[in-house]
C-alpha atoms as a PDB file:
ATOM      1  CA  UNK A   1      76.713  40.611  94.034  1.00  0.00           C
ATOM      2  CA  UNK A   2      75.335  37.192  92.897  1.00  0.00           C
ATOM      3  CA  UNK A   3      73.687  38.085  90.310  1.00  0.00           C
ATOM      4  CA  UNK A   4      76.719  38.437  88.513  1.00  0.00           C
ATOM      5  CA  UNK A   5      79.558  36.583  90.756  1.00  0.00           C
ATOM      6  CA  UNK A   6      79.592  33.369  88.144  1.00  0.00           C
ATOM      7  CA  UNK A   7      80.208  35.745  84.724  1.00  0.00           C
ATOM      8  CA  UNK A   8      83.935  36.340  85.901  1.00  0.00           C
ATOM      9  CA  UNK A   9      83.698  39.908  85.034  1.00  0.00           C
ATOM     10  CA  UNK A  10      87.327  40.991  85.560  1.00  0.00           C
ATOM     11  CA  UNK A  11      88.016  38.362  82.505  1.00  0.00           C
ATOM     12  CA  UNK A  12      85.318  39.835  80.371  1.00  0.00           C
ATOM     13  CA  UNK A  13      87.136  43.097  80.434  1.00  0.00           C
ATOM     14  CA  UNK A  14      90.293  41.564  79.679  1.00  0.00           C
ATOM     15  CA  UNK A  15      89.236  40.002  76.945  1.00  0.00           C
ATOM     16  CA  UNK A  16      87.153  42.923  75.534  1.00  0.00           C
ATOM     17  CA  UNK A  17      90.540  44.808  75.349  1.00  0.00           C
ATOM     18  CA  UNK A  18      92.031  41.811  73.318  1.00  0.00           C
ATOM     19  CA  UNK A  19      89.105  41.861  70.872  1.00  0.00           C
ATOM     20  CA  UNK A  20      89.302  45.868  70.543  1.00  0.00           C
ATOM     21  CA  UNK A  21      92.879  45.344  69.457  1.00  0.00           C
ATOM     22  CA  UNK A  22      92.257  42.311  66.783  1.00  0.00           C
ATOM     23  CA  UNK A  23      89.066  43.514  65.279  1.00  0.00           C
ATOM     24  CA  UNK A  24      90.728  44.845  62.504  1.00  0.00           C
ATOM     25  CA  UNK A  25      92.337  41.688  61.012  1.00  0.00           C
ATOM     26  CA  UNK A  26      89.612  39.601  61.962  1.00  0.00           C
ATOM     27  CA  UNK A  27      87.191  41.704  59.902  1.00  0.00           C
ATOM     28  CA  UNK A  28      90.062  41.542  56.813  1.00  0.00           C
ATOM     29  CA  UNK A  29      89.969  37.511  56.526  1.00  0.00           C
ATOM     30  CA  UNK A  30      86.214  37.887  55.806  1.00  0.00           C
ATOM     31  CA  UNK A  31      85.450  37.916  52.521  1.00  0.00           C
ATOM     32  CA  UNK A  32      83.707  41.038  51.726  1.00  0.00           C
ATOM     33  CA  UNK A  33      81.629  40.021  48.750  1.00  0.00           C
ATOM     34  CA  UNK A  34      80.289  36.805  50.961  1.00  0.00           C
ATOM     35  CA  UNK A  35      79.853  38.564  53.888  1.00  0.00           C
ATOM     36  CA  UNK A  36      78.666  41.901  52.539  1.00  0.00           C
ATOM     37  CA  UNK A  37      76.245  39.828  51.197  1.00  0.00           C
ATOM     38  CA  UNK A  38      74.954  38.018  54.673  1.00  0.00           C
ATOM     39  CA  UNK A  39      75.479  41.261  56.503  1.00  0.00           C
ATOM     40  CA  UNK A  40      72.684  42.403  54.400  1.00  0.00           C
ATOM     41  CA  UNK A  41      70.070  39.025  55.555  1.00  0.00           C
ATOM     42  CA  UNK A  42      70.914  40.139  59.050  1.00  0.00           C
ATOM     43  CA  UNK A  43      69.419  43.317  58.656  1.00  0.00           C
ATOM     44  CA  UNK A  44      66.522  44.721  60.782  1.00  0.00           C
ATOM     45  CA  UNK A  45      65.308  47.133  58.491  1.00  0.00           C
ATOM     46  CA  UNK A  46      64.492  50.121  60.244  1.00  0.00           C
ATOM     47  CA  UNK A  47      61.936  53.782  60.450  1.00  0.00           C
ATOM     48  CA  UNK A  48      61.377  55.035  63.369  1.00  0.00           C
ATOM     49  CA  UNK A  49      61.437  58.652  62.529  1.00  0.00           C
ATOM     50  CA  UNK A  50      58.909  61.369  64.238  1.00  0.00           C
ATOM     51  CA  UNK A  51      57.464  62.107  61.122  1.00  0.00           C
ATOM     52  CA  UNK A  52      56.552  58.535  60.096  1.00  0.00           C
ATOM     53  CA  UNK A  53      52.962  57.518  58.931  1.00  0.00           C
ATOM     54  CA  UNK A  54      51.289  55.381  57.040  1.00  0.00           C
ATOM     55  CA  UNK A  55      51.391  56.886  53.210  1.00  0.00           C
ATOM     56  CA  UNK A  56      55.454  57.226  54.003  1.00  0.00           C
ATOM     57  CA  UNK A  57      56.469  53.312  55.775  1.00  0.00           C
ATOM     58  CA  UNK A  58      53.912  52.096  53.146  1.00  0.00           C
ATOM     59  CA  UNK A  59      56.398  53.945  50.497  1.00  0.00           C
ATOM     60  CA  UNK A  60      59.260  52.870  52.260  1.00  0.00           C
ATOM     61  CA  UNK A  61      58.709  49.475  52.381  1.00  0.00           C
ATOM     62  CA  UNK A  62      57.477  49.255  49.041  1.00  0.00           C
ATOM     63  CA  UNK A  63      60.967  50.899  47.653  1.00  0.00           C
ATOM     64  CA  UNK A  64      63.050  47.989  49.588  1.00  0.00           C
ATOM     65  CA  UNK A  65      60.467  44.911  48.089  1.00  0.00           C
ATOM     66  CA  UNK A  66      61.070  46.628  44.736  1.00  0.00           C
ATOM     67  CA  UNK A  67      64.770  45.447  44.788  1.00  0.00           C
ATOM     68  CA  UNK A  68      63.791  42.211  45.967  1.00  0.00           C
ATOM     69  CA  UNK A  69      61.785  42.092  42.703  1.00  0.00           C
ATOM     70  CA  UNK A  70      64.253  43.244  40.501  1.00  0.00           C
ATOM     71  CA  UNK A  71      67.250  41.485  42.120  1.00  0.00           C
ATOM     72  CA  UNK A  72      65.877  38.066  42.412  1.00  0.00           C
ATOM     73  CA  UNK A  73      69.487  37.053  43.953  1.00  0.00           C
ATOM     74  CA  UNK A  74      69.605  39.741  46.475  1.00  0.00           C
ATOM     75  CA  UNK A  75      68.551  38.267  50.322  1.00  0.00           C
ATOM     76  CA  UNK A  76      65.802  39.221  52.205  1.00  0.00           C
ATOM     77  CA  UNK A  77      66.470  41.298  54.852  1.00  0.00           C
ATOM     78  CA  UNK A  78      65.610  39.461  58.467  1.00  0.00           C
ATOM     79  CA  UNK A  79      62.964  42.028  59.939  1.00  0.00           C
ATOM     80  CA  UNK A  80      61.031  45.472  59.170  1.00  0.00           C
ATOM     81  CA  UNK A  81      61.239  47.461  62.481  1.00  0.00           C
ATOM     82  CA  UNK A  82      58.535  50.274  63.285  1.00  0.00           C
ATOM     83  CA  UNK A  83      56.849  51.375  66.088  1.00  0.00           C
ATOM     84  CA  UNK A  84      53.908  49.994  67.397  1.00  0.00           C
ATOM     85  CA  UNK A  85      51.210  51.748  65.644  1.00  0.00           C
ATOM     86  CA  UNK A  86      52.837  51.275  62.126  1.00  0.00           C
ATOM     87  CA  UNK A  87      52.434  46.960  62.535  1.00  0.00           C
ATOM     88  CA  UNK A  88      49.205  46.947  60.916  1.00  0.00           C
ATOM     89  CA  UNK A  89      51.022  48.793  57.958  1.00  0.00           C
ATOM     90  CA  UNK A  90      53.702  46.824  57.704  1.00  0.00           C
ATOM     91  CA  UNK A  91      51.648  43.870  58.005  1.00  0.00           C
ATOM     92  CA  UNK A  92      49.202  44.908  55.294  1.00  0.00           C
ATOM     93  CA  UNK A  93      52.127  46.415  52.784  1.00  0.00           C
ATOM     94  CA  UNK A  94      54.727  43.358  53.533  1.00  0.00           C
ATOM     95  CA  UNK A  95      54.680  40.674  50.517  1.00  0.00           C
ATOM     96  CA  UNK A  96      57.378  38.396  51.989  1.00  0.00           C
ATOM     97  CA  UNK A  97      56.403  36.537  54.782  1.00  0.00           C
ATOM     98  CA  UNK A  98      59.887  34.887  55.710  1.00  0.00           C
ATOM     99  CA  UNK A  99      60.609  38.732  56.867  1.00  0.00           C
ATOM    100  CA  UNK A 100      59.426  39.292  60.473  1.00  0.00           C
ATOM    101  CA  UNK A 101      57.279  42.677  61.517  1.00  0.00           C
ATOM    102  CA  UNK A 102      59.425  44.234  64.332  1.00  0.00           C
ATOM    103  CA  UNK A 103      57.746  46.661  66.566  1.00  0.00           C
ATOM    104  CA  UNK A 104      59.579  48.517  69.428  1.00  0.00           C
ATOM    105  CA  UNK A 105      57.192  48.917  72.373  1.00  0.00           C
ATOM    106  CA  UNK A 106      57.361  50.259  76.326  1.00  0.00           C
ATOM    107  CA  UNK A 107      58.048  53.639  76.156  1.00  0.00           C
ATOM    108  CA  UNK A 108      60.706  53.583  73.211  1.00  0.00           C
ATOM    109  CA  UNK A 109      63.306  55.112  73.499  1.00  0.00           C
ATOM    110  CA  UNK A 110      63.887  56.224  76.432  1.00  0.00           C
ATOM    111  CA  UNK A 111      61.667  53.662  78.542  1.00  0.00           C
ATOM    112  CA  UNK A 112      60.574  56.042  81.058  1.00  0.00           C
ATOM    113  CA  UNK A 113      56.928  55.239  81.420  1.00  0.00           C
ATOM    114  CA  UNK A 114      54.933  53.157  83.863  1.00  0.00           C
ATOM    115  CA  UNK A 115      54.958  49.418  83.899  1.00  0.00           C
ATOM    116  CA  UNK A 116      51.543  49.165  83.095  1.00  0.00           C
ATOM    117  CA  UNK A 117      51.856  51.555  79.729  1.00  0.00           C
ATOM    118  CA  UNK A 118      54.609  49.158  78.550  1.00  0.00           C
ATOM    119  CA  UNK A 119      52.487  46.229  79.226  1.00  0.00           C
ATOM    120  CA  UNK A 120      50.038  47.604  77.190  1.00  0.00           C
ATOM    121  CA  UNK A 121      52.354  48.875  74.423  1.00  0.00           C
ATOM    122  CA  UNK A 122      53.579  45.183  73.949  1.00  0.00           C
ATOM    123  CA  UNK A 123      50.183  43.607  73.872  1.00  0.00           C
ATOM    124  CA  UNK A 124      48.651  45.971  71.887  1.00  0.00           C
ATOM    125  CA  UNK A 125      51.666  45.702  68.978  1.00  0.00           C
ATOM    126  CA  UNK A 126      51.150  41.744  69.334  1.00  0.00           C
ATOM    127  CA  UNK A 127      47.683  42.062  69.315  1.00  0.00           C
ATOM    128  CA  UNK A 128      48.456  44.323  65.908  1.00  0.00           C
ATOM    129  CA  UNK A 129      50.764  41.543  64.181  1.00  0.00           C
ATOM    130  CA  UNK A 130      53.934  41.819  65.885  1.00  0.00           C
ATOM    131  CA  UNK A 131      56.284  38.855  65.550  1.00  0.00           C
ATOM    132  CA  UNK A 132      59.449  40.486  67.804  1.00  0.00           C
ATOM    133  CA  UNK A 133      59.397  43.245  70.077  1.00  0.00           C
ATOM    134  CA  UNK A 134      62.231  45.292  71.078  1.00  0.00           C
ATOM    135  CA  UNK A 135      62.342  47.108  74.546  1.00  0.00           C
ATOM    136  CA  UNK A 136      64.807  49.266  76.135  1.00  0.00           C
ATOM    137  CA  UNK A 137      66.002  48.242  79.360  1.00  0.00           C
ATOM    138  CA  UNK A 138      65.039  50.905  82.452  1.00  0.00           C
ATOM    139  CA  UNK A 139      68.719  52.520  82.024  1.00  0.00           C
ATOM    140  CA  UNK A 140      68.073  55.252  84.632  1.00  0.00           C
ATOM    141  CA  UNK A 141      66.960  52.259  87.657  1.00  0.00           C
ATOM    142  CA  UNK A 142      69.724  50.178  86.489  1.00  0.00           C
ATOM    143  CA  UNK A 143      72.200  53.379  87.192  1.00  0.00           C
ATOM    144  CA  UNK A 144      70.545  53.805  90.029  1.00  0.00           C
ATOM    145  CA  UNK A 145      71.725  50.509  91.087  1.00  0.00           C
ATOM    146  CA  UNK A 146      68.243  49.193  91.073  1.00  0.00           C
ATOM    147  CA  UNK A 147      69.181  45.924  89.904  1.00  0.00           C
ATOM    148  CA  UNK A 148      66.420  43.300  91.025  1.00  0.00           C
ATOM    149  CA  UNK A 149      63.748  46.040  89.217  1.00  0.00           C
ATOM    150  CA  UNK A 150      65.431  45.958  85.977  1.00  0.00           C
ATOM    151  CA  UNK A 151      65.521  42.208  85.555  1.00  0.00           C
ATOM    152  CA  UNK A 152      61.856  41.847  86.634  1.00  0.00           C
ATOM    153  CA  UNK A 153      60.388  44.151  84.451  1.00  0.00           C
ATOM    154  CA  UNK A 154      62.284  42.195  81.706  1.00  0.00           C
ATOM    155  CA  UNK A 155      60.544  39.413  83.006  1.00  0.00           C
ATOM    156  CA  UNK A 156      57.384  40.755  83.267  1.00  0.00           C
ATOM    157  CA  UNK A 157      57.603  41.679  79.722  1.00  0.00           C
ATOM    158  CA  UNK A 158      58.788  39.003  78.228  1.00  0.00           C
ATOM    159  CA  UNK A 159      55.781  36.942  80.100  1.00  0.00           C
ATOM    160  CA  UNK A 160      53.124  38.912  77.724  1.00  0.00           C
ATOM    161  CA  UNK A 161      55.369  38.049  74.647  1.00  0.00           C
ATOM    162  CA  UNK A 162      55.502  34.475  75.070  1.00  0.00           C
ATOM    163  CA  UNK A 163      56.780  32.884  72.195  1.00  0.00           C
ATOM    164  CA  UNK A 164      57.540  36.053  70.574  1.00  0.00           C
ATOM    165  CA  UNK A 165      61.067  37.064  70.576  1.00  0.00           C
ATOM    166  CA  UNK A 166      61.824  39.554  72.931  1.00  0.00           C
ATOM    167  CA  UNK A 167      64.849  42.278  71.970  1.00  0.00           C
ATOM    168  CA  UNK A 168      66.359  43.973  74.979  1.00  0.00           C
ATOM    169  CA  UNK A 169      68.166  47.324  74.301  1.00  0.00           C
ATOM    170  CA  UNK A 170      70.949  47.841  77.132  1.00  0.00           C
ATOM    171  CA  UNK A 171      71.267  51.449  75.638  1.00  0.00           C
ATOM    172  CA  UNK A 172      75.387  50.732  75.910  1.00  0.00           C
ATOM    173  CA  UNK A 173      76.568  54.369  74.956  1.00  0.00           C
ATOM    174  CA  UNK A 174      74.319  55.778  78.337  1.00  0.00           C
ATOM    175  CA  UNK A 175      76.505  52.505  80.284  1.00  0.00           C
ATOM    176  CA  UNK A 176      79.782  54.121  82.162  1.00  0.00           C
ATOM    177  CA  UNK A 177      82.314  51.485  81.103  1.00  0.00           C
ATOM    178  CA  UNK A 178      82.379  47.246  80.222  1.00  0.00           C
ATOM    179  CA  UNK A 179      81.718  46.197  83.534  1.00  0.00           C
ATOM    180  CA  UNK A 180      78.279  48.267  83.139  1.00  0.00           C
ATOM    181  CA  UNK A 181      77.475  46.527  80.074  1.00  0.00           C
ATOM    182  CA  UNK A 182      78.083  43.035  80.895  1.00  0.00           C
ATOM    183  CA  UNK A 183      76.004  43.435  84.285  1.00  0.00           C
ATOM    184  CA  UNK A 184      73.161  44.470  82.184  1.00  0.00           C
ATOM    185  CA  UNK A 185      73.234  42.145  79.707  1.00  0.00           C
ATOM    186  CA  UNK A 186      73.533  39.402  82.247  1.00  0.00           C
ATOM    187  CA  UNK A 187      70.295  40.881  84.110  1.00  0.00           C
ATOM    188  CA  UNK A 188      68.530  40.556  80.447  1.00  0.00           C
ATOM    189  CA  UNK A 189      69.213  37.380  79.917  1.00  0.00           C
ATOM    190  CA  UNK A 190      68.748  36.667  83.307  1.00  0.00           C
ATOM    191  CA  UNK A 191      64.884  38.196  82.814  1.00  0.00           C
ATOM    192  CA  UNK A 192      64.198  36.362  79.657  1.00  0.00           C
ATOM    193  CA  UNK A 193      65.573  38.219  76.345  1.00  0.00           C
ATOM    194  CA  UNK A 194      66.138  36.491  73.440  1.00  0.00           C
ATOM    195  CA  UNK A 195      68.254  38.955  72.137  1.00  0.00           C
ATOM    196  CA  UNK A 196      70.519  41.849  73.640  1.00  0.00           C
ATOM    197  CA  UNK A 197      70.858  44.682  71.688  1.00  0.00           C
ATOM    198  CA  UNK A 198      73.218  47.287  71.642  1.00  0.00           C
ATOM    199  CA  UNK A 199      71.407  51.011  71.261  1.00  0.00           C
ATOM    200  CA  UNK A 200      68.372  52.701  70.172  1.00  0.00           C
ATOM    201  CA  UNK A 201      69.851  54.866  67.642  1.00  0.00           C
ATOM    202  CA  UNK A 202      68.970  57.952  69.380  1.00  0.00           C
ATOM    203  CA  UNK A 203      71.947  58.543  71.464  1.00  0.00           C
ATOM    204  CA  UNK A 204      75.757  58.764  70.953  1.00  0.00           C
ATOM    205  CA  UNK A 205      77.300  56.517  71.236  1.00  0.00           C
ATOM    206  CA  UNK A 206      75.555  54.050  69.841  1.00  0.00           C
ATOM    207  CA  UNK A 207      76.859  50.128  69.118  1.00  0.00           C
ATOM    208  CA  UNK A 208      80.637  49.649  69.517  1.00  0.00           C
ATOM    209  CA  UNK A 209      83.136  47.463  69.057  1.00  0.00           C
ATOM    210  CA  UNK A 210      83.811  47.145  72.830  1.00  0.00           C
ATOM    211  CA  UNK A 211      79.971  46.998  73.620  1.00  0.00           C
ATOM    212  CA  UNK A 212      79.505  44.237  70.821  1.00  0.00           C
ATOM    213  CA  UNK A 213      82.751  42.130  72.195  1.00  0.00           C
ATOM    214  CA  UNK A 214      81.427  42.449  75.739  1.00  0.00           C
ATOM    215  CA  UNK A 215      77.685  41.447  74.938  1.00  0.00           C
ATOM    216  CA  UNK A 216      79.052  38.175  72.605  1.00  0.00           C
ATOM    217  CA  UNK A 217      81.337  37.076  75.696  1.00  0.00           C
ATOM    218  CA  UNK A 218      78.672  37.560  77.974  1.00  0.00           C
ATOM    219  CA  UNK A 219      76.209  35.597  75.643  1.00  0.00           C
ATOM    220  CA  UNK A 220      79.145  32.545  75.513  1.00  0.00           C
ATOM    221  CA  UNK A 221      79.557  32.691  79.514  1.00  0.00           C
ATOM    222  CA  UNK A 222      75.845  32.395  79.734  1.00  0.00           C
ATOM    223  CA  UNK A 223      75.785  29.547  77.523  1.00  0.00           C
ATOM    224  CA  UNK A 224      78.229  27.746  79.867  1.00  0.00           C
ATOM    225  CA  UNK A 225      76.280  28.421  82.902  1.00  0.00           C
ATOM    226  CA  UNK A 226      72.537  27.722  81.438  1.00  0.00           C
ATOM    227  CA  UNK A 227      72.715  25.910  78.248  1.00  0.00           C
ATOM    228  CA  UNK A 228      70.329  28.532  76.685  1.00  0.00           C
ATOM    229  CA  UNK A 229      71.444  29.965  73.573  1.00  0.00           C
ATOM    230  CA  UNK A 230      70.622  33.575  73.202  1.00  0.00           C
ATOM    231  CA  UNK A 231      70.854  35.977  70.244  1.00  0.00           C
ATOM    232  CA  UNK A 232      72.518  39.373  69.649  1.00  0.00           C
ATOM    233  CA  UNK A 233      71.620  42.745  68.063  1.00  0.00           C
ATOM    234  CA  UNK A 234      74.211  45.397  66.835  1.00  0.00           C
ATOM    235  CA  UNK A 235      71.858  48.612  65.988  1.00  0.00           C
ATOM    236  CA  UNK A 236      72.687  52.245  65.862  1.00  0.00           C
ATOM    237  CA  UNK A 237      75.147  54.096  63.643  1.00  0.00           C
ATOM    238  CA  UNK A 238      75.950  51.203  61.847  1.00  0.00           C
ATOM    239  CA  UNK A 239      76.600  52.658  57.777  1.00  0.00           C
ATOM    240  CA  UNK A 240      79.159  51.270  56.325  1.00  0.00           C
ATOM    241  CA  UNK A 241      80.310  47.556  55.001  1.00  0.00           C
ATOM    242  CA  UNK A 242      83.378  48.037  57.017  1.00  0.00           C
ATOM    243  CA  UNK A 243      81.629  48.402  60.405  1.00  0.00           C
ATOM    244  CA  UNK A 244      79.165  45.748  59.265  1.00  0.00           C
ATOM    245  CA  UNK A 245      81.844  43.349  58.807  1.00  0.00           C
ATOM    246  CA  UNK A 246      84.133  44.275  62.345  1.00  0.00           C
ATOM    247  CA  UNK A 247      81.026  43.497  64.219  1.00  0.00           C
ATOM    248  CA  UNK A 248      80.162  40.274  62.129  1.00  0.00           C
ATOM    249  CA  UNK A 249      83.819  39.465  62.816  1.00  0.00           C
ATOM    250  CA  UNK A 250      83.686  39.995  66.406  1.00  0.00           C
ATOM    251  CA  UNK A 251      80.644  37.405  66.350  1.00  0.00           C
ATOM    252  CA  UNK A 252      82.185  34.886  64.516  1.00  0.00           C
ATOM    253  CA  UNK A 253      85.364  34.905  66.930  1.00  0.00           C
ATOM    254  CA  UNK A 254      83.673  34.293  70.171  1.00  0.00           C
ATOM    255  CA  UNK A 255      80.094  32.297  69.393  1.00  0.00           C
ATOM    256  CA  UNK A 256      80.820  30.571  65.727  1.00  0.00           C
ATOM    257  CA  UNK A 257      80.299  30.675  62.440  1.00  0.00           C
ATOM    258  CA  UNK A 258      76.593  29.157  63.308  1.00  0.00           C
ATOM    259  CA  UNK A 259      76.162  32.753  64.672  1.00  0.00           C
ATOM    260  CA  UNK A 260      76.219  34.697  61.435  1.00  0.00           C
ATOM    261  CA  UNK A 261      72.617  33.423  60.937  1.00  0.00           C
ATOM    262  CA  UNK A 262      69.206  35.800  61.251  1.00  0.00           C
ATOM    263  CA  UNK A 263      68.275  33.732  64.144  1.00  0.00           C
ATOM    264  CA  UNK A 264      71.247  34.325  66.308  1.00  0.00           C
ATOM    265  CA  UNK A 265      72.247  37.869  64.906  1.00  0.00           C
ATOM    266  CA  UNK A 266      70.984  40.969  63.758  1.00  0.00           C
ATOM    267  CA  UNK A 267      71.864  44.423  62.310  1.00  0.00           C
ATOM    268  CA  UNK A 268      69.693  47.242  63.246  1.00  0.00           C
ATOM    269  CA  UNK A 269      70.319  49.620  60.311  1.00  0.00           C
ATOM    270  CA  UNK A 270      68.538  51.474  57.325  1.00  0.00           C
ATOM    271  CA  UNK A 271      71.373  53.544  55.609  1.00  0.00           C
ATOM    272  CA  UNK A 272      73.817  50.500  56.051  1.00  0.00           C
ATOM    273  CA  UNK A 273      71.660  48.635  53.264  1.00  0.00           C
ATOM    274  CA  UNK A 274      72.528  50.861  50.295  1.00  0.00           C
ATOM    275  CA  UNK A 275      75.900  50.342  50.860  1.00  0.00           C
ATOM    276  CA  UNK A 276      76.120  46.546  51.170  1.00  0.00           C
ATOM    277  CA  UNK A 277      74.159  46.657  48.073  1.00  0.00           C
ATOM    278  CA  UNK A 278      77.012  48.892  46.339  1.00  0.00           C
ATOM    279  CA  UNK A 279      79.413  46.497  47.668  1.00  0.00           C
ATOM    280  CA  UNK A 280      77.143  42.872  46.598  1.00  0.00           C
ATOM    281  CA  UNK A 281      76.288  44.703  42.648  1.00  0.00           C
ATOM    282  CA  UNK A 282      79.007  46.964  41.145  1.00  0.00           C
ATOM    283  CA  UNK A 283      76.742  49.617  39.321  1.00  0.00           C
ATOM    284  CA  UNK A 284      74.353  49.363  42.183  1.00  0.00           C
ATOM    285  CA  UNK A 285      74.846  53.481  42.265  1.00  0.00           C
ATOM    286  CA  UNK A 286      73.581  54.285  39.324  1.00  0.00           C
ATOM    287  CA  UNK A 287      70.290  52.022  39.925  1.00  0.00           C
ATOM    288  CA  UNK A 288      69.857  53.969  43.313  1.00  0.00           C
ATOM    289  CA  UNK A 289      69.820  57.432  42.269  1.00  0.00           C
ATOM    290  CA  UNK A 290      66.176  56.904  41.581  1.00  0.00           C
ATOM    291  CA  UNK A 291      65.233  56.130  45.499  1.00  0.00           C
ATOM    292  CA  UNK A 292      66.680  58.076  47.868  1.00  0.00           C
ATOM    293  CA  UNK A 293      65.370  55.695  51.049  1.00  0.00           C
ATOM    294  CA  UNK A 294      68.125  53.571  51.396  1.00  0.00           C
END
């Protein structure tokens, strides 16, 4: 199909399978302290629980800025993610402005709504404060084969964002095999994201090291075709400094060392931050025990 005939798919996969199999010693020349450390600034920094409200992301946000005032060497993380009717709070609680308010929007997470509600979602969490938006791509019409649909409702989407970065979430663990995920993220950045992302965080699997690989080579081959530059988003199940640092690794090896920059990259994660901080302040443990959010 054309829409995908220039990526050179059957080389994607090949390399994927090469990446899979040196993940493990690229992620061991990194060093951890350094890279635990930026790990941590790449952070999207995340609630979007059921039983969210105000009085609790108020609390939770107020735990994280706590370390930030106690640990003046510590980085900011790159965003606060909630859901759309939590923006205001996060807005109104937030004390560091170089930290975007992330909202999810159009029928998150499972993005089976009508176009018109998602429209509405978006500008409505813009209208609230919003500063990125992340969507989840229509999984079930894109199964269904339903191509052309998928990449203009990106489009149509990204249109009411505007400048606003717009976060596409290809749901990869619902995506049969590589060739699934490339075609999809091709068909987002064909519609206008600004990022790709790898999972909500409600299904299994979430990211991967196979879905990350593919979604970096397919961000390099787009640069080739279009000269755009677009930006990446590793998000669900991510916990440990270890996985952190594969997919950082993975990053590095195809699109640069320019990559591993809050701009270009970003970690979806909330549990992952405790330990990066473990790993960035020996002791960190002990000064935990007394917040249990992390």
């Amino acid at each position: 199909m054309e829409l995908f005939d220039k990526y050179d798919l059957a080389n994607i996969n090949k390399q994927v399978e090469l990446l899979g199999n040196e993940v493990v010693v690229l992620a061991s020349k990194l060093a951890k302290e350094k890279y635990a450390k930026l790990a941590f600034s790449l952070i999207d920094y995340t609630s979007l629980a059921t039983e969210d409200n105000e009085r609790k992301i108020s609390a939770w946000l107020n735990d994280l800025q706590s370390v930030f005032k106690k640990h003046k060497d510590i980085p900011k993380v790159a965003g606060i993610c909630v859901y759309p009717v939590f923006v205001a709070t996060v807005k109104k609680t937030l004390e560091y402005p170089e930290i975007k308010v992330v909202s999810v929007s159009s029928g998150f997470p499972a993005s089976q709504t009508f176009e018109e509600v998602k429209i509405l979602e978006t500008r409505k969490a813009i209208e609230e404060g919003a500063q990125e938006i992340d969507i989840v791509m229509s999984v079930g019409r894109f199964l269904d084969g339903d191509f052309h649909y998928v990449r203009h409702e990106i489009e149509t989407i990204k249109k009411i964002c505007g400048n606003i970065p717009l976060k596409v979430i290809l749901e990869t663990g619902a995506l049969p095999n590589i060739d699934s995920i490339a075609k999809a993220s091709i068909l987002a950045l064909q519609g206008g994201a600004d990022f790709i992302k790898t999972s909500t965080g409600k299904q299994n699997p979430a990211a991967s090291i196979p879905a990350i690989a593919t979604m970096s080579l397919i961000i390099k081959k787009h640069f080739e075709l279009t000269n755009q530059k677009k930006s990446l988003k590793a998000a669900g199940g991510i916990v440990t400094t270890d996985q952190a640092l594969q997919y950082i690794a993975i990053v590095k090896h195809v699109l640069g060392e320019e990559y591993i920059d809050s701009k270009w990259f970003r970690l979806g994660a909330s549990r992952l931050a405790n330990n990066l901080l473990h790993d960035i302040m020996p002791g960190w443990d002990n000064d935990s025990k007394q917040n249990s959010s992390y």
